[in-house]
Protein backbone atom coordinates (compact mmCIF):
# COMPACT_ATOMS: atom_id res chain seq x y z
CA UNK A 1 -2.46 -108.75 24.37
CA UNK A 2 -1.86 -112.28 23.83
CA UNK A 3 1.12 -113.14 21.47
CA UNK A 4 0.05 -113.36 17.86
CA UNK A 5 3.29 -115.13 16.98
CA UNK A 6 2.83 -118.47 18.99
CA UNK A 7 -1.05 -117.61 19.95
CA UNK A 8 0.72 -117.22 23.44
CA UNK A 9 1.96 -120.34 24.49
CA UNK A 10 5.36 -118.44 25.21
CA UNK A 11 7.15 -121.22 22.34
CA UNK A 12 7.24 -121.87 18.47
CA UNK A 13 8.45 -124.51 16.26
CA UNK A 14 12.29 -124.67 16.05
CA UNK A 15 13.36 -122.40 13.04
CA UNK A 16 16.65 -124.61 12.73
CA UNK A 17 15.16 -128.06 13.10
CA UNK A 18 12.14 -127.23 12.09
CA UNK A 19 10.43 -129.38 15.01
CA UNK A 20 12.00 -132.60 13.81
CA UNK A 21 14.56 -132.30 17.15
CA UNK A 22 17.77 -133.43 14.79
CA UNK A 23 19.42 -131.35 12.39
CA UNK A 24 19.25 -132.34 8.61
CA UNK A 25 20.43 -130.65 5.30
CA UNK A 26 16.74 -130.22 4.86
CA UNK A 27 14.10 -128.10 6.72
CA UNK A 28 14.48 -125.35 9.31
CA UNK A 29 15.52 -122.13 8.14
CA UNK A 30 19.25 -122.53 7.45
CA UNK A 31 19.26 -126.12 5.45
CA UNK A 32 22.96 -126.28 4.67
CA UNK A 33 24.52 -124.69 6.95
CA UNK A 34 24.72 -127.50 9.59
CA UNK A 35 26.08 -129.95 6.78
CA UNK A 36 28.85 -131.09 9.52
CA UNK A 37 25.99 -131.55 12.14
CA UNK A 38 23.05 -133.55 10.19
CA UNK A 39 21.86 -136.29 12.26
CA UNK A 40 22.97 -134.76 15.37
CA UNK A 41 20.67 -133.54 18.26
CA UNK A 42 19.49 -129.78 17.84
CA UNK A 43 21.50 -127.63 20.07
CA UNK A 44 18.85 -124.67 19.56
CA UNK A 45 15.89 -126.65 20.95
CA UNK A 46 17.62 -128.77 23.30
CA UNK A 47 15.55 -132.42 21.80
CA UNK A 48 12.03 -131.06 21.95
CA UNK A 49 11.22 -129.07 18.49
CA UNK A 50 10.06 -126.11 19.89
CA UNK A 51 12.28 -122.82 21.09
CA UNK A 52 11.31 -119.25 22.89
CA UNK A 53 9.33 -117.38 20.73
CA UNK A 54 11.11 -113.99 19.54
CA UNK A 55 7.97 -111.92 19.44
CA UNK A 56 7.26 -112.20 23.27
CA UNK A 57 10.30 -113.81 24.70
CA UNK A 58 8.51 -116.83 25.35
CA UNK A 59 5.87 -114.36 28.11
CA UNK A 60 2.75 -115.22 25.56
CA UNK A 61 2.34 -111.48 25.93
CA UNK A 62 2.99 -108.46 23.86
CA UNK A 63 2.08 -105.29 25.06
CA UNK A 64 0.81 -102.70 22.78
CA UNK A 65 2.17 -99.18 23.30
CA UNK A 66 1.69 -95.55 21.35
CA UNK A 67 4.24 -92.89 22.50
CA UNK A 68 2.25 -89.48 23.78
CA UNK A 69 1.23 -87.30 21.40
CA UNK A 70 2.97 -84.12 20.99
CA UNK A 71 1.79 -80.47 21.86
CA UNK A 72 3.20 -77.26 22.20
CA UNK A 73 3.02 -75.27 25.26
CA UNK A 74 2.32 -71.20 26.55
CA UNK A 75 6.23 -71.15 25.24
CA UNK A 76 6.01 -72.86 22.00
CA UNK A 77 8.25 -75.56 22.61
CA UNK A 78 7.53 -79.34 22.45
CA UNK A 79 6.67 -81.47 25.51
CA UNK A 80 4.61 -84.79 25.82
C-alpha cells in the first residue's frame, strides 16, 4: 500500500527545519533547542528541506499485515 505519511514519495518535510534548509529558533519541531546553531545549514536534511520519511523508511510503501488467527487443535493446544 502506498505510504499514507508522504503519499509515497519515500520523503517528508524536515521536522527540524521545517523545509526552510537552515535552522532557526523558530519552526521545525524542536524550536529552541538549536539556539547555538540558528542560521546554520540543517545537518538533518543535508540543504534540501525534506528527510526519509519514518513511516516507510523513505520505500513509499507500507505493507499491511494481520498475524494468523488462532485455533486449537485435536490436542487442545494453540497453534497458528
Amino acid at each position: 500500500h502506498e505510504c499514507e505519511s508522504c503519499n509515497g514519495s519515500g520523503e517528508q518535510t524536515c521536522r527540524f527545519c521545517g523545509g526552510t534548509h537552515f535552522l532557526s529558533a523558530m519552526g521545525g519541531e524542536t524550536d529552541a533547542l538549536f539556539l547555538e546553531g540558528i542560521g546554520k545549514d540543517c545537518p538533518v536534511c543535508n540543504d534540501d528541506g525534506v528527510e526519509v520519511c519514518n513511516a516507510c523508511a523513505g520505500t513509499g510503501v507500507v505493507f499491511k499485515w494481520s498475524p494468523p488467527s488462532l485455533s486449537r487443535n485435536h490436542t487442545g493446544s494453540f497453534h497458528p
